[in-house]
Protein backbone atom coordinates (compact mmCIF):
# COMPACT_ATOMS: atom_id res chain seq x y z
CA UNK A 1 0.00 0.00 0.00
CA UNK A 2 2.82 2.39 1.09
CA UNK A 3 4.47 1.58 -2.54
CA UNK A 4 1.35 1.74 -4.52
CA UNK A 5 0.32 5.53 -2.62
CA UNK A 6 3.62 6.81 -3.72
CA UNK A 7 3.66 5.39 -7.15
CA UNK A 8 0.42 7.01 -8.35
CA UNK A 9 2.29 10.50 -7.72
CA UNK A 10 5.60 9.83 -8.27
CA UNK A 11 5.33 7.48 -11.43
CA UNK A 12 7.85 8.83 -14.69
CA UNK A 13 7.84 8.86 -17.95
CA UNK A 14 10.24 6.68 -18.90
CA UNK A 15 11.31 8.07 -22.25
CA UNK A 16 12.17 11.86 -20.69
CA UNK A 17 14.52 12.29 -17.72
CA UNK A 18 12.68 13.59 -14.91
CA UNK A 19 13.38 15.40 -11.78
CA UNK A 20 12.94 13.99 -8.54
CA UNK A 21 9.18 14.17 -7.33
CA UNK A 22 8.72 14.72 -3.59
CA UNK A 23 6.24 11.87 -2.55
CA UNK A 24 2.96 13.79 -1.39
CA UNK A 25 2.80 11.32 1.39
CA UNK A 26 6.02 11.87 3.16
CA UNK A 27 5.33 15.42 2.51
CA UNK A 28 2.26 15.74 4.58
CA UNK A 29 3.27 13.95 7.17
CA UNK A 30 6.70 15.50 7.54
CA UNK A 31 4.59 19.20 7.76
CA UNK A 32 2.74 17.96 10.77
CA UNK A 33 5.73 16.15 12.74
CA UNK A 34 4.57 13.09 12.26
CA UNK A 35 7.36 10.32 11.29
CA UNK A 36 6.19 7.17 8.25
CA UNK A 37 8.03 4.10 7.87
CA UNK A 38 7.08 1.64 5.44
CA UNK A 39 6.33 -1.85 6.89
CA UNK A 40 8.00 -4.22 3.60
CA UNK A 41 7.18 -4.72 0.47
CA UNK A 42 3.05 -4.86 0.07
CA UNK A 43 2.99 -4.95 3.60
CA UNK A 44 1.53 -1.06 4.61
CA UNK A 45 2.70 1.90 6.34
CA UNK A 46 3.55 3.30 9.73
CA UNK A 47 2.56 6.47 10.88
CA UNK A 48 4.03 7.83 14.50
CA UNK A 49 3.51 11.12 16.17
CA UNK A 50 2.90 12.60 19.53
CA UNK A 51 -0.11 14.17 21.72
CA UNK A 52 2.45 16.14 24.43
CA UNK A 53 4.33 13.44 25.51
CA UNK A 54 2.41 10.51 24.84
CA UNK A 55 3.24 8.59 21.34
CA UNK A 56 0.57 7.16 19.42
CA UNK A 57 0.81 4.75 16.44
CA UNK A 58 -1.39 4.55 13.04
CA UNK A 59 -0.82 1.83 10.86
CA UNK A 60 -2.37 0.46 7.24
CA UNK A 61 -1.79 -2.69 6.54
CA UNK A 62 -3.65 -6.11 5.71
CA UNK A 63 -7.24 -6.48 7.31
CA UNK A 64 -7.34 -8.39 10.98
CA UNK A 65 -11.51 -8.16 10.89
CA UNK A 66 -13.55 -10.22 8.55
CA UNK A 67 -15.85 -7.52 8.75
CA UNK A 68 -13.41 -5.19 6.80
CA UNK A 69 -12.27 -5.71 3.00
CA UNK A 70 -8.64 -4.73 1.61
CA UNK A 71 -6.45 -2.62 3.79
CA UNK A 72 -7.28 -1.55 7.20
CA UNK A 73 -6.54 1.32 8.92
CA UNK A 74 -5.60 1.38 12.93
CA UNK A 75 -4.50 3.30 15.38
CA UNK A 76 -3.41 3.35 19.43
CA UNK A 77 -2.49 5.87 21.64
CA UNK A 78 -2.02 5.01 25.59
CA UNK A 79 -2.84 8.01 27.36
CA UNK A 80 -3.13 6.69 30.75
CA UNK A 81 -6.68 7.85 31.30
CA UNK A 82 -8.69 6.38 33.79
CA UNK A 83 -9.65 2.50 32.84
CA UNK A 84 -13.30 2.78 34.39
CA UNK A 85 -14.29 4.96 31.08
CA UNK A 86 -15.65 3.04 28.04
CA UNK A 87 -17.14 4.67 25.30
CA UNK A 88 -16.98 2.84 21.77
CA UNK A 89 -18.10 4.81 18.55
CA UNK A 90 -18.75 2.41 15.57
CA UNK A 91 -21.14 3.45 12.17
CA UNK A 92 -24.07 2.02 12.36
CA UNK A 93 -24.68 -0.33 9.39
CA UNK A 94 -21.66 -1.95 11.14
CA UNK A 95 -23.25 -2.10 14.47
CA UNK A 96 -26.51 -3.59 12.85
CA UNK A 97 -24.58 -6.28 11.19
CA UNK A 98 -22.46 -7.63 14.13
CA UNK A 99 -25.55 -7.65 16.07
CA UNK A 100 -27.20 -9.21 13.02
CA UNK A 101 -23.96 -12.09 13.77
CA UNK A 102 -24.45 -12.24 17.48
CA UNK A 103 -28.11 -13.17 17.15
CA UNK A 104 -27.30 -15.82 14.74
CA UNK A 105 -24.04 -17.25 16.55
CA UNK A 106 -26.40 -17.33 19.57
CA UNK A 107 -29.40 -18.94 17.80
CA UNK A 108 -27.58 -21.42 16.45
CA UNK A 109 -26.70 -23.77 18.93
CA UNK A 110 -24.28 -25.99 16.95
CA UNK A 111 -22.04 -22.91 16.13
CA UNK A 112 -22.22 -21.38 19.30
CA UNK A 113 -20.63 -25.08 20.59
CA UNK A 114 -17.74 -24.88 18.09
CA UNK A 115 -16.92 -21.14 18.98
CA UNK A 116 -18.66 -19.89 22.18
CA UNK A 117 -16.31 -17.07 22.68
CA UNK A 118 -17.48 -13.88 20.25
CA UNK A 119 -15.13 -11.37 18.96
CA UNK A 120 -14.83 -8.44 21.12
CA UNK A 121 -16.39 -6.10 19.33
CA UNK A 122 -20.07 -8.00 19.58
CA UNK A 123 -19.27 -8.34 23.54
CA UNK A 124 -19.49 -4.29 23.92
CA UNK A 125 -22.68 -4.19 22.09
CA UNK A 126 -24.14 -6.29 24.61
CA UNK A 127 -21.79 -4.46 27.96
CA UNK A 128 -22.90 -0.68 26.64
CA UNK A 129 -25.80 1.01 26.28
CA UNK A 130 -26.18 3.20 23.48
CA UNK A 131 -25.94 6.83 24.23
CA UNK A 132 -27.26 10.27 22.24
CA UNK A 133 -27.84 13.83 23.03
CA UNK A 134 -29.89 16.90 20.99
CA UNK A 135 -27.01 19.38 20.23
CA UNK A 136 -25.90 16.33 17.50
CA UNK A 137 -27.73 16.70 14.10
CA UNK A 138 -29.96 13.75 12.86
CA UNK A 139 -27.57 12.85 10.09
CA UNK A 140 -24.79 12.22 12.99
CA UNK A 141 -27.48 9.56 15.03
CA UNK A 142 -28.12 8.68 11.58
CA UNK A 143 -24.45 7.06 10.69
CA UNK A 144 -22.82 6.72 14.08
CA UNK A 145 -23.90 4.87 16.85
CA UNK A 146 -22.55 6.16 20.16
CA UNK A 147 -22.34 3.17 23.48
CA UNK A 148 -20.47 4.05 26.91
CA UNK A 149 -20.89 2.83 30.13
CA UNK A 150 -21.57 6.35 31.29
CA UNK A 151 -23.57 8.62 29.57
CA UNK A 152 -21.65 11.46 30.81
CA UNK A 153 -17.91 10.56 29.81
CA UNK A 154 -19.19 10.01 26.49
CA UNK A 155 -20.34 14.01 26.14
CA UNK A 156 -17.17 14.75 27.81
CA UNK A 157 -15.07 12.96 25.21
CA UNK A 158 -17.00 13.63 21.79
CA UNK A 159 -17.11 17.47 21.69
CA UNK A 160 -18.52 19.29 19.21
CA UNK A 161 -15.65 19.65 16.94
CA UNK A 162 -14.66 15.41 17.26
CA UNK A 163 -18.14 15.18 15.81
CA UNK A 164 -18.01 17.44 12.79
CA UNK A 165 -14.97 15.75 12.27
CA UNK A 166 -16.49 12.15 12.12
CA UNK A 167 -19.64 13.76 9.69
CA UNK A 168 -16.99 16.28 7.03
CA UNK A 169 -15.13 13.56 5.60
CA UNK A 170 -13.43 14.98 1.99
CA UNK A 171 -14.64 13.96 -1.21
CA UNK A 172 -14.66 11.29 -2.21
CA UNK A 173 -15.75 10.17 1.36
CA UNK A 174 -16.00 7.16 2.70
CA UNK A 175 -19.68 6.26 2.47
CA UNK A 176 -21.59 5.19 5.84
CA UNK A 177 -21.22 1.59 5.02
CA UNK A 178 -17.61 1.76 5.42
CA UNK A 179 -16.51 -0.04 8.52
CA UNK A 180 -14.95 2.60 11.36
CA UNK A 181 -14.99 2.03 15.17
CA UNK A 182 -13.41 4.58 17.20
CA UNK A 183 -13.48 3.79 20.92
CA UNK A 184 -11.70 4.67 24.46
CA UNK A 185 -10.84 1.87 26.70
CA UNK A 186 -8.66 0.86 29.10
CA UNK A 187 -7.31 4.25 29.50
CA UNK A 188 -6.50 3.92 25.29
CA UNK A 189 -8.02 5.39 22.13
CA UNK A 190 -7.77 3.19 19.55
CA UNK A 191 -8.99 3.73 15.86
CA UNK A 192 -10.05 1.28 13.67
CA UNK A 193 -11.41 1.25 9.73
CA UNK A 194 -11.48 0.14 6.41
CA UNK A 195 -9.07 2.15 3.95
CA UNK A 196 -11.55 3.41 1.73
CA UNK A 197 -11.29 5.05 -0.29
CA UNK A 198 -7.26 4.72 -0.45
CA UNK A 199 -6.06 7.83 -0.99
CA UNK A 200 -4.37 10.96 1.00
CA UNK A 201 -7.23 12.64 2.01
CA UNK A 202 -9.40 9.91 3.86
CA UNK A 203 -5.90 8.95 5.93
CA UNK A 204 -5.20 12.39 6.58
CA UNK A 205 -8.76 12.74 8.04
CA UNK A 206 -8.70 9.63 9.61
CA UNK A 207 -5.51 10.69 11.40
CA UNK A 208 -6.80 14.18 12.51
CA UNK A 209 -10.04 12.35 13.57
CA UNK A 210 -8.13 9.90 15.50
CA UNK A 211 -5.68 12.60 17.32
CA UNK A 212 -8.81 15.11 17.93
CA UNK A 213 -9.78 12.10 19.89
CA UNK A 214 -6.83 11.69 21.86
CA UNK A 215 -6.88 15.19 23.09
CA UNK A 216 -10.44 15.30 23.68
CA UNK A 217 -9.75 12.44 25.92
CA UNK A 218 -6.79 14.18 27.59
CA UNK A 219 -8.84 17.39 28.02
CA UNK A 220 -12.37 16.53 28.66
CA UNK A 221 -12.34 13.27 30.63
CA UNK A 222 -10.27 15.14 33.85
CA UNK A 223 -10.57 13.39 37.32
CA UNK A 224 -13.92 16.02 38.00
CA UNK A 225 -15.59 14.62 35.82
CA UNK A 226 -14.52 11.15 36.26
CA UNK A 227 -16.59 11.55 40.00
């Protein structure tokens, strides 16, 4: 991926000697401090950056969900918060369709013997309760689903701005059925998503999303609120 993203800026003409093209990828990340490494041949990239002095770690690589198709995108960034809060925020055709899975793995008695242990992602939609609030549009309730333990943390955590970023993606955005979970647990934030569509734009958003997300977490979820 981290080949074929520089290739389709960088590519020559072979008959004409050309002058060295900066890669656009490198580029942007080197203008916001934030350090790529490529992970092999076919094998992704690495992005690595800082929120103050905690590092946090966005990589694209090969799917590790059914659920998502081609490359995935996914992040981590241990910020020490408290490990009491739990808020996951997943779109909701996603949401629908592991719950759609649950039912059936539960239904069906002779799967639920071969595998009775469901991935962790169906376990929080049955630990969490879902979770809204009125200053959100309808179009925000209508792609996102929002589930946290407490009500509260999860207004603390997805501010305003967090939640224009999750609805203003750039053209051409990824559509609602795209997979994305973004979620804070264990005193993490981890982002998770399928790369699509592959191009500068939707990482770049993805990233800003992601680190938006860690600060929001660093700001708003302080030990007052915590009580």
């Amino acid at each position: 991926m981290f080949e074929r993203l520089k290739k389709v800026f960088t590519q020559p003409d072979a008959t004409i000697m050309q002058p060295v093209v900066p890669d656009p990828l490198s580029e942007w990340a080197g203008r916001r401090g934030i350090t790529i490494t490529g992970l092999g041949e076919g094998k992704g990239f690495k992005l690595e950056g800082k929120i103050g002095n905690k590092p946090w770690k966005l990589e694209c690589g090969e799917s590790t969900r059914d659920y998502i198709l081609g490359d995935e995108l996914r992040a981590r960034a241990d910020l020490k918060l408290n490990d009491d809060v739990a808020i996951l925020i997943m779109n909701r055709p996603l949401k629908e369709a592991l719950e759609n899975r649950a039912y059936e793995m539960y239904t069906d008695t002779l799967q639920t013997t071969k595998d009775p242990s469901l991935p962790e992602e169906m376990r929080w939609l049955a630990m969490y309760p879902e979770a809204s609030w009125d200053s959100f549009p309808p179009e925000f309730w209508k792609r996102y689903s929002v589930l946290a333990e407490k009500r509260g943390h999860a207004l603390a955590w997805l501010d305003p701005h967090l939640g224009q970023l999750l609805l203003n993606w750039p053209e051409p955005a990824p559509n609602e059925q795209v997979p994305f979970i973004l979620m804070l647990l264990r005193g993490k934030v981890y982002l998770r998503m399928q790369y699509s569509p592959a191009d500068i734009p939707t990482l770049a958003h993805a990233t800003q999303i992601f680190t938006c997300a860690c600060k929001s977490g660093v700001s708003g979820l302080t030990a007052d609120i915590l009580v």
